[in-house]
PDB file of N, CA and C in Angstrom:
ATOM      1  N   UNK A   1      -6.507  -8.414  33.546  1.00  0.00           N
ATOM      2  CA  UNK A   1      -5.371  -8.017  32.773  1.00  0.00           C
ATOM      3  C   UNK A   1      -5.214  -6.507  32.902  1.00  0.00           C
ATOM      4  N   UNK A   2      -3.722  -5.784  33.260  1.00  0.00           N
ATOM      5  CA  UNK A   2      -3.585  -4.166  33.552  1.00  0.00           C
ATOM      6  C   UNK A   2      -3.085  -4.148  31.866  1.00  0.00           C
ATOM      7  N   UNK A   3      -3.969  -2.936  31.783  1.00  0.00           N
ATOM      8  CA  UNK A   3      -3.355  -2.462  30.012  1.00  0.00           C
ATOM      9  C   UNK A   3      -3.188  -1.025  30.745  1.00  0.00           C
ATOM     10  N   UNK A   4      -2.459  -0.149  30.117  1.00  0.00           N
ATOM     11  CA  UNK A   4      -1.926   1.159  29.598  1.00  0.00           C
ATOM     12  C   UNK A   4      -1.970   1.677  28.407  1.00  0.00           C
ATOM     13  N   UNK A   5      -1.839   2.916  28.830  1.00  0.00           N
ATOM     14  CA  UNK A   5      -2.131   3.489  26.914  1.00  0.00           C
ATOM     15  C   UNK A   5      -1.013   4.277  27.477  1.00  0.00           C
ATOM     16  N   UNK A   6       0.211   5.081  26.008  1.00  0.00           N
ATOM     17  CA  UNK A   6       0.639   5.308  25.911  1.00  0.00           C
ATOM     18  C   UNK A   6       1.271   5.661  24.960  1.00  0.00           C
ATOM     19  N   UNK A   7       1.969   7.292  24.263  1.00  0.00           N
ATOM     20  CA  UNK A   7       2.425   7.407  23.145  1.00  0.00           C
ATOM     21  C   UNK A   7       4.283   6.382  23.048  1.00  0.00           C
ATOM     22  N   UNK A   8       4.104   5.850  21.966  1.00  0.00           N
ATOM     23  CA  UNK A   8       5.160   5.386  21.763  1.00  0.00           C
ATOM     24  C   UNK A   8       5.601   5.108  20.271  1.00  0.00           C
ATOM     25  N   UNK A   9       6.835   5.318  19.833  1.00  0.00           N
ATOM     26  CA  UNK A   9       7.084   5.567  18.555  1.00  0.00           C
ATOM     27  C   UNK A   9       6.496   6.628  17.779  1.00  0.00           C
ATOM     28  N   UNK A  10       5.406   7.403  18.474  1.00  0.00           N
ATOM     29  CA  UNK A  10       5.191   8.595  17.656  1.00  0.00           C
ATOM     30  C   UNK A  10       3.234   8.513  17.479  1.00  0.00           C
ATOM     31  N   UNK A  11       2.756   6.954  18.169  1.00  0.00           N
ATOM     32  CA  UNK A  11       1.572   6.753  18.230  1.00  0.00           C
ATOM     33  C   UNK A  11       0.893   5.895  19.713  1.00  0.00           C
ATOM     34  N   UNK A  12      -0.297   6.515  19.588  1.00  0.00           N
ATOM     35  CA  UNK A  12      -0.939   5.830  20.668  1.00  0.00           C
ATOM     36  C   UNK A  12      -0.800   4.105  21.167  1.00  0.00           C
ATOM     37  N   UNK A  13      -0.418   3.817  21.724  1.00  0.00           N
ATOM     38  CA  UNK A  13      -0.696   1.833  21.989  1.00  0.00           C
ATOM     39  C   UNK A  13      -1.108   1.606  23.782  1.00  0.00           C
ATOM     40  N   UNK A  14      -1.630   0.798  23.214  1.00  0.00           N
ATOM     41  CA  UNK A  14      -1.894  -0.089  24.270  1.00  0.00           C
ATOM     42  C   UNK A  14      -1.043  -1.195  24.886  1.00  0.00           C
ATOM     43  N   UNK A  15      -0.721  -1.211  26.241  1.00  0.00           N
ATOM     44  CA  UNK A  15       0.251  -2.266  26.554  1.00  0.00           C
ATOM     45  C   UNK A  15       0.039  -3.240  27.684  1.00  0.00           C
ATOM     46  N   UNK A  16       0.297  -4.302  27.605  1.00  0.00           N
ATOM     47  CA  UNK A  16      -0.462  -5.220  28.325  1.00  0.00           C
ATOM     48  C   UNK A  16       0.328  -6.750  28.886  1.00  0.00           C
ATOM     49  N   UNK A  17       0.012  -7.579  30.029  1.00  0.00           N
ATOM     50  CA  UNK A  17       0.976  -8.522  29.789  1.00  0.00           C
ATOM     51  C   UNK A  17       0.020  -9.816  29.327  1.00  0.00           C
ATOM     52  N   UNK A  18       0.390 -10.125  28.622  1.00  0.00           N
ATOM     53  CA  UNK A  18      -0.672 -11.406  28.207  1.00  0.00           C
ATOM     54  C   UNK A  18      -0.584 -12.817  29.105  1.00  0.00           C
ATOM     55  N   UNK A  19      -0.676 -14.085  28.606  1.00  0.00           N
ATOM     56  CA  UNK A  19      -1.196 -14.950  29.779  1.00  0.00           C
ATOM     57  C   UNK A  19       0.146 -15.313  30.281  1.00  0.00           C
ATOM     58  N   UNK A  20       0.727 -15.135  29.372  1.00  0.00           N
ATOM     59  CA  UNK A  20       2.501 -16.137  29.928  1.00  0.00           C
ATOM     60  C   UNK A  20       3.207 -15.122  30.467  1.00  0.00           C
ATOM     61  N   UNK A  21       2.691 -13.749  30.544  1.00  0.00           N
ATOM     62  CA  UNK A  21       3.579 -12.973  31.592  1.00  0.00           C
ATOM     63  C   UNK A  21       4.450 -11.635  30.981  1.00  0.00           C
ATOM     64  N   UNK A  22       4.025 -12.167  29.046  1.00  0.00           N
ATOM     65  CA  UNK A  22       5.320 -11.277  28.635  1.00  0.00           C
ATOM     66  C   UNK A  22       4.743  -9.754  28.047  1.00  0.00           C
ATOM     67  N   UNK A  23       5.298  -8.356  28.400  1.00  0.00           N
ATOM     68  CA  UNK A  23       4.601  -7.151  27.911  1.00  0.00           C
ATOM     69  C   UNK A  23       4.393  -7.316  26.355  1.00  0.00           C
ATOM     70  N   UNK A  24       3.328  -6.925  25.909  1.00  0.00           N
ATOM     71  CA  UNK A  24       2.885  -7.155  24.573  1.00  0.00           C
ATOM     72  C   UNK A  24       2.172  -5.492  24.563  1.00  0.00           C
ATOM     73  N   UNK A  25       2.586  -5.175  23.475  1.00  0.00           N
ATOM     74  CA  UNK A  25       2.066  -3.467  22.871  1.00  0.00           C
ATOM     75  C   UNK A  25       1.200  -3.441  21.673  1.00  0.00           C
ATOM     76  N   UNK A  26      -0.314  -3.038  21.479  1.00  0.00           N
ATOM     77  CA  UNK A  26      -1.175  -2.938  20.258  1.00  0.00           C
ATOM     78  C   UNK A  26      -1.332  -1.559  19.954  1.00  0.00           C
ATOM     79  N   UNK A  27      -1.236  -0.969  18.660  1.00  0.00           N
ATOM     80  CA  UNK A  27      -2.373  -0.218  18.558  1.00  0.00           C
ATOM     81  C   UNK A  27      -3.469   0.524  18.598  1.00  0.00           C
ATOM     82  N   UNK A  28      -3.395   1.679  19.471  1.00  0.00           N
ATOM     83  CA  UNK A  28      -4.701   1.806  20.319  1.00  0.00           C
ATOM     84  C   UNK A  28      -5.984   2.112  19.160  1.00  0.00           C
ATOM     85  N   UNK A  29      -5.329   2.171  18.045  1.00  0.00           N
ATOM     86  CA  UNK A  29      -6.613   2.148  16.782  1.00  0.00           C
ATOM     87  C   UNK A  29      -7.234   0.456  16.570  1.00  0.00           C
ATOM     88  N   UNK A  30      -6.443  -0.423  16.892  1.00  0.00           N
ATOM     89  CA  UNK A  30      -6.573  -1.654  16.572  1.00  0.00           C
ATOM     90  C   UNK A  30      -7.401  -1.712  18.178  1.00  0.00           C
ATOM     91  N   UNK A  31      -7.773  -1.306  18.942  1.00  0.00           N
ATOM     92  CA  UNK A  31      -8.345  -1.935  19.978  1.00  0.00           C
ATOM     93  C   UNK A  31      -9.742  -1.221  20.631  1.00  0.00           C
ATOM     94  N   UNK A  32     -10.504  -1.555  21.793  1.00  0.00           N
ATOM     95  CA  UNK A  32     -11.350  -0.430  22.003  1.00  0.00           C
ATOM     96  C   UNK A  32     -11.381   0.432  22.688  1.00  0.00           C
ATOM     97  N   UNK A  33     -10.116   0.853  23.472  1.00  0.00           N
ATOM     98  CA  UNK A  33      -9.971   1.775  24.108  1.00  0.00           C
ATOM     99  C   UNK A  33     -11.037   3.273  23.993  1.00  0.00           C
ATOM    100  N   UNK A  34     -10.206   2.990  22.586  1.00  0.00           N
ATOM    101  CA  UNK A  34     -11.223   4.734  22.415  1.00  0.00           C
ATOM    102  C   UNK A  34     -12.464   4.616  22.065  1.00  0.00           C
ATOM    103  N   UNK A  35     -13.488   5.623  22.008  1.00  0.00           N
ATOM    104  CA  UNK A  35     -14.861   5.434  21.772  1.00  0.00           C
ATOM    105  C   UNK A  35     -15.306   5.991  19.956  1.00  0.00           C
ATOM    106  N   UNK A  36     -15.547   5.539  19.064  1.00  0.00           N
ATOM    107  CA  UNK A  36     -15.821   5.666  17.835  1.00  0.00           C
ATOM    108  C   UNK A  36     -15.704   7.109  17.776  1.00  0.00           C
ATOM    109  N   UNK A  37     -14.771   7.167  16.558  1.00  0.00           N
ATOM    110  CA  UNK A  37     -15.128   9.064  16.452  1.00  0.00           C
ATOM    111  C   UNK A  37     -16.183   9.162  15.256  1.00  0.00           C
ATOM    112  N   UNK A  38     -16.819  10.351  14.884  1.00  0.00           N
ATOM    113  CA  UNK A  38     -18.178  10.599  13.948  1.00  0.00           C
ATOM    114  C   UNK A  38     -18.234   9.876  13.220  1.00  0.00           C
ATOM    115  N   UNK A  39     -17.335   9.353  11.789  1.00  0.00           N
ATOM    116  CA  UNK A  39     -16.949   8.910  10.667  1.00  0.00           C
ATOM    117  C   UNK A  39     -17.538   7.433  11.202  1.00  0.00           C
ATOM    118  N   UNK A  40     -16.640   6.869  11.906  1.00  0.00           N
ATOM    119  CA  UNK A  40     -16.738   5.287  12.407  1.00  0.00           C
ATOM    120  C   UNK A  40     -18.192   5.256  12.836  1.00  0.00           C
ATOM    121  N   UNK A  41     -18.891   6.084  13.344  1.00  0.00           N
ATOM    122  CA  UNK A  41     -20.006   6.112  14.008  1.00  0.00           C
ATOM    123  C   UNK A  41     -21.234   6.073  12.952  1.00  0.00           C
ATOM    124  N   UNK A  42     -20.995   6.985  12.088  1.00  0.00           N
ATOM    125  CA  UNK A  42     -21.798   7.157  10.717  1.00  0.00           C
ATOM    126  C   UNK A  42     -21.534   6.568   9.562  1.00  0.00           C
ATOM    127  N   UNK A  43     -20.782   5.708   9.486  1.00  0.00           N
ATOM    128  CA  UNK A  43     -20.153   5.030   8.727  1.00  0.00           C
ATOM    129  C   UNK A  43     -21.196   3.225   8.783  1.00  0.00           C
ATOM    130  N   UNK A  44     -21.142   3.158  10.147  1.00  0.00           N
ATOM    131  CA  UNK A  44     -21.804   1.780  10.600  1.00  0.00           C
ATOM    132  C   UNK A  44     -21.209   0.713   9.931  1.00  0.00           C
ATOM    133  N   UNK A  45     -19.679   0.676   9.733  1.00  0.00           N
ATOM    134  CA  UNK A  45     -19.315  -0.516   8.861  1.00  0.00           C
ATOM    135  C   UNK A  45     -19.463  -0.703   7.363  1.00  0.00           C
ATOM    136  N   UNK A  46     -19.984   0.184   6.566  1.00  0.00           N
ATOM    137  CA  UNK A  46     -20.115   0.354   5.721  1.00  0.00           C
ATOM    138  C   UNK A  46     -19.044   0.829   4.638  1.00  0.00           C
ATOM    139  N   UNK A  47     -18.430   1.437   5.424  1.00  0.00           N
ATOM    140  CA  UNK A  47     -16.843   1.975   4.695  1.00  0.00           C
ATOM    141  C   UNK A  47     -15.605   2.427   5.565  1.00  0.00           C
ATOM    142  N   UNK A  48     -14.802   1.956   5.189  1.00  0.00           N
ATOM    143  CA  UNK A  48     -13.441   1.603   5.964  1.00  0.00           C
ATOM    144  C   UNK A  48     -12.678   2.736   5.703  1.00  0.00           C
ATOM    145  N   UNK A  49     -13.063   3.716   4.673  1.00  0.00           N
ATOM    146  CA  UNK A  49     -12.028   4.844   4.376  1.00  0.00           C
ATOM    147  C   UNK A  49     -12.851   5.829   4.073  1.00  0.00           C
ATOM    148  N   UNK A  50     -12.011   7.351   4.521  1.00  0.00           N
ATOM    149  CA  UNK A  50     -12.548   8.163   4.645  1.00  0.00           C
ATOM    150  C   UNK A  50     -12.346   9.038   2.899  1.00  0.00           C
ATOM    151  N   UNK A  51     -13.286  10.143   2.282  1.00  0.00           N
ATOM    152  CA  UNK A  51     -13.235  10.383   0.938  1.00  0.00           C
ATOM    153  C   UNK A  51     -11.457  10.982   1.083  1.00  0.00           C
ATOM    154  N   UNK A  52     -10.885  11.773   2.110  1.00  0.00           N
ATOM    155  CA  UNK A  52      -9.486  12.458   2.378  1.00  0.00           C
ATOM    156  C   UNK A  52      -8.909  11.237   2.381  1.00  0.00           C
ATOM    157  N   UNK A  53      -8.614  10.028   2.752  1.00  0.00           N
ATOM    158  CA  UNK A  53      -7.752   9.456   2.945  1.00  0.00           C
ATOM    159  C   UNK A  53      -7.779   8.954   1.612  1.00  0.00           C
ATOM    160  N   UNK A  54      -8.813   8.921   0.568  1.00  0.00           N
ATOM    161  CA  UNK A  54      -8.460   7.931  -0.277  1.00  0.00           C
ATOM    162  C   UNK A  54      -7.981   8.705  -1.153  1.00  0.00           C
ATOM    163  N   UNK A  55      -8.000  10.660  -1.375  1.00  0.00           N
ATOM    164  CA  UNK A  55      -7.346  11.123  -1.503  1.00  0.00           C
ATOM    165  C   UNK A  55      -5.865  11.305  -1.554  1.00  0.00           C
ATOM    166  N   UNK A  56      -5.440  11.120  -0.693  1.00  0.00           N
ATOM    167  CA  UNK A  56      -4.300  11.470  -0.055  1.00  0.00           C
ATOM    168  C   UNK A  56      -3.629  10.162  -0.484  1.00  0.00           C
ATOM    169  N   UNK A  57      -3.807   8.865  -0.266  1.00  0.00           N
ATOM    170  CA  UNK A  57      -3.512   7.795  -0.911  1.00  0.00           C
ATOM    171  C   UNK A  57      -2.987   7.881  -2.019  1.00  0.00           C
ATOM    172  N   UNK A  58      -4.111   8.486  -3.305  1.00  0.00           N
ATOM    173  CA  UNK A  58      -3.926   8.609  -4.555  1.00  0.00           C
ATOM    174  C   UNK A  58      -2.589   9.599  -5.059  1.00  0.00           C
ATOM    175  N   UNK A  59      -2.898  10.765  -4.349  1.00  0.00           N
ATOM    176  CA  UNK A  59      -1.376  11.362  -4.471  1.00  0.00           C
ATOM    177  C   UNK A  59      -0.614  10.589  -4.108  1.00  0.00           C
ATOM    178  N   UNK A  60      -0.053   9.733  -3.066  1.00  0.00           N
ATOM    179  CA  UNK A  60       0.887   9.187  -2.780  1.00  0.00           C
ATOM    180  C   UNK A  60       1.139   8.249  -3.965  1.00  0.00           C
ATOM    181  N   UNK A  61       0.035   7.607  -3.987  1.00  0.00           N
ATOM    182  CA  UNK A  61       0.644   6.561  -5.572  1.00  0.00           C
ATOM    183  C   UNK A  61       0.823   6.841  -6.775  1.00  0.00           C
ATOM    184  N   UNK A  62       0.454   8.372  -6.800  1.00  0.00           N
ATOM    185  CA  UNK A  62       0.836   8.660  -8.700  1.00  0.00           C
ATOM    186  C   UNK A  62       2.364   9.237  -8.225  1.00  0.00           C
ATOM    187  N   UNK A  63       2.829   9.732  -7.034  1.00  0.00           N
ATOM    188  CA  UNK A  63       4.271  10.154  -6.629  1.00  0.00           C
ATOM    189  C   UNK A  63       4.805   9.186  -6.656  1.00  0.00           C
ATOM    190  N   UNK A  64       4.907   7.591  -6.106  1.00  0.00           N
ATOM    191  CA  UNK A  64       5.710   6.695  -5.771  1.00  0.00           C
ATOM    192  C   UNK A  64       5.356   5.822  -7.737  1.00  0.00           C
ATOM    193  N   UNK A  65       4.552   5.641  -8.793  1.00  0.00           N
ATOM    194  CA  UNK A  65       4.154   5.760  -9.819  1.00  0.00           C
ATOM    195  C   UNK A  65       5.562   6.414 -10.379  1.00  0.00           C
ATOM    196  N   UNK A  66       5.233   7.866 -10.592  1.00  0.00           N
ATOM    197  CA  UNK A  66       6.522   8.687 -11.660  1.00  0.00           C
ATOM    198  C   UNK A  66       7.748   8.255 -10.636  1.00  0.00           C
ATOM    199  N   UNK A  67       7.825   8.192  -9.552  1.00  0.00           N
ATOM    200  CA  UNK A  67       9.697   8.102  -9.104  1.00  0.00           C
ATOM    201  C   UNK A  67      10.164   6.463  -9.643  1.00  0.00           C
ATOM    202  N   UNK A  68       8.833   5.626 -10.026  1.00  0.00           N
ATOM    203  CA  UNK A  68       9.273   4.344 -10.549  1.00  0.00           C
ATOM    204  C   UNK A  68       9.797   4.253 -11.792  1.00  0.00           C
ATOM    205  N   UNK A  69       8.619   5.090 -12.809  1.00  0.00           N
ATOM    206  CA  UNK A  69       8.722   5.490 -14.032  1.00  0.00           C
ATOM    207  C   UNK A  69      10.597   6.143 -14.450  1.00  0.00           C
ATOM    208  N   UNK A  70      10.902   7.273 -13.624  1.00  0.00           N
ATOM    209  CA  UNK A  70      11.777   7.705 -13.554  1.00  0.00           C
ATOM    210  C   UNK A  70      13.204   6.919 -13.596  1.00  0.00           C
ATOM    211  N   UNK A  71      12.578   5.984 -12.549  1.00  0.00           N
ATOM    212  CA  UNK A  71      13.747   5.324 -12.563  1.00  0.00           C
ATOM    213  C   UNK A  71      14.476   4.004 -13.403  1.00  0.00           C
ATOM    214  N   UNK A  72      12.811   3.955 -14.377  1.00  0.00           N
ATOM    215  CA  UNK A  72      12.942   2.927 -14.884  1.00  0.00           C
ATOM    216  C   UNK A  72      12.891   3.299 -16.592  1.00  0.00           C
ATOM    217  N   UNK A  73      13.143   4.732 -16.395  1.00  0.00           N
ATOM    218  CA  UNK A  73      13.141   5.123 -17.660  1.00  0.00           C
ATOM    219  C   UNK A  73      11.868   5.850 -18.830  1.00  0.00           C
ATOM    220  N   UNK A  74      10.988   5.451 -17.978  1.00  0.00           N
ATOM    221  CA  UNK A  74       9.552   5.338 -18.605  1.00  0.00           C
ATOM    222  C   UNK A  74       8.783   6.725 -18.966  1.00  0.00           C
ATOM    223  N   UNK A  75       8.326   6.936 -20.272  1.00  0.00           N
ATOM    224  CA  UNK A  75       7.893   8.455 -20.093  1.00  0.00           C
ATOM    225  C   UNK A  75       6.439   8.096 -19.713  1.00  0.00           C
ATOM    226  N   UNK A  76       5.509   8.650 -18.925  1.00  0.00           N
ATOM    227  CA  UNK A  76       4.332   8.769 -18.523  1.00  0.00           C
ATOM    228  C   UNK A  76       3.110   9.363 -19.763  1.00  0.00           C
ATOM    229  N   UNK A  77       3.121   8.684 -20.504  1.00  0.00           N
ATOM    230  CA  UNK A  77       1.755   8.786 -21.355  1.00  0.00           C
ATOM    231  C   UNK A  77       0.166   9.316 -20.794  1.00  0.00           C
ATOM    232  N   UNK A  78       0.384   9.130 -19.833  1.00  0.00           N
ATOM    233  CA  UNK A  78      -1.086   8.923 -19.138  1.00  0.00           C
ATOM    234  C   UNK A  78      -1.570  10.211 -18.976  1.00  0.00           C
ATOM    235  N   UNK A  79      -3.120  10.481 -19.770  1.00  0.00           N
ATOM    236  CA  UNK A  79      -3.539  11.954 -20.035  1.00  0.00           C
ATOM    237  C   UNK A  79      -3.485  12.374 -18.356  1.00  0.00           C
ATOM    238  N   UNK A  80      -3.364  13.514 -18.260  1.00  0.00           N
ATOM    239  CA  UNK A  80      -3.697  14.208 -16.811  1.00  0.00           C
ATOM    240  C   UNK A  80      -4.865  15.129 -17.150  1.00  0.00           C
ATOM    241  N   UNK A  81      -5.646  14.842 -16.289  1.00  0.00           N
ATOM    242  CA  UNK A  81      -6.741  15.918 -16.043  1.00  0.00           C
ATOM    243  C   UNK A  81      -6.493  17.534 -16.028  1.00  0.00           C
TER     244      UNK A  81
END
């Protein structure tokens, strides 16, 4: 099977023709192209997220949180640190 890597839409994928012939595009995070970076390496399966991402997450959901609140009228009670 010929795969390619390639940026597309703004991210790495992999592209490939599968058995019936037709181009099919993955993920190059979803596949093994690349070789484990530190985290994945030291991690050993043990944890799927990094302490920044779950960060960064959390802001995102107390933002998408108040624009709900907002819209739904709601005053935010919830002590802040």
């Amino acid at each position: 099977m010929l795969t390619t890597r390639k940026q597309n839409w703004g991210e790495d994928r992999v592209t490939f023709f599968d058995e019936d012939g037709h181009l099919r595009s993955l993920l190059a995070s979803w596949t093994n192209v690349d070789e484990p970076d530190a985290f994945t390496s030291a991690a050993a399966g043990r944890s799927w997220l990094r302490v920044d991402d779950l960060a960064r997450l959390r802001v995102l959901l107390d933002e998408v949180r108040g624009a709900l609140q907002r819209r739904n009228g709601v005053k935010n009670n919830t002590p802040r640190k």
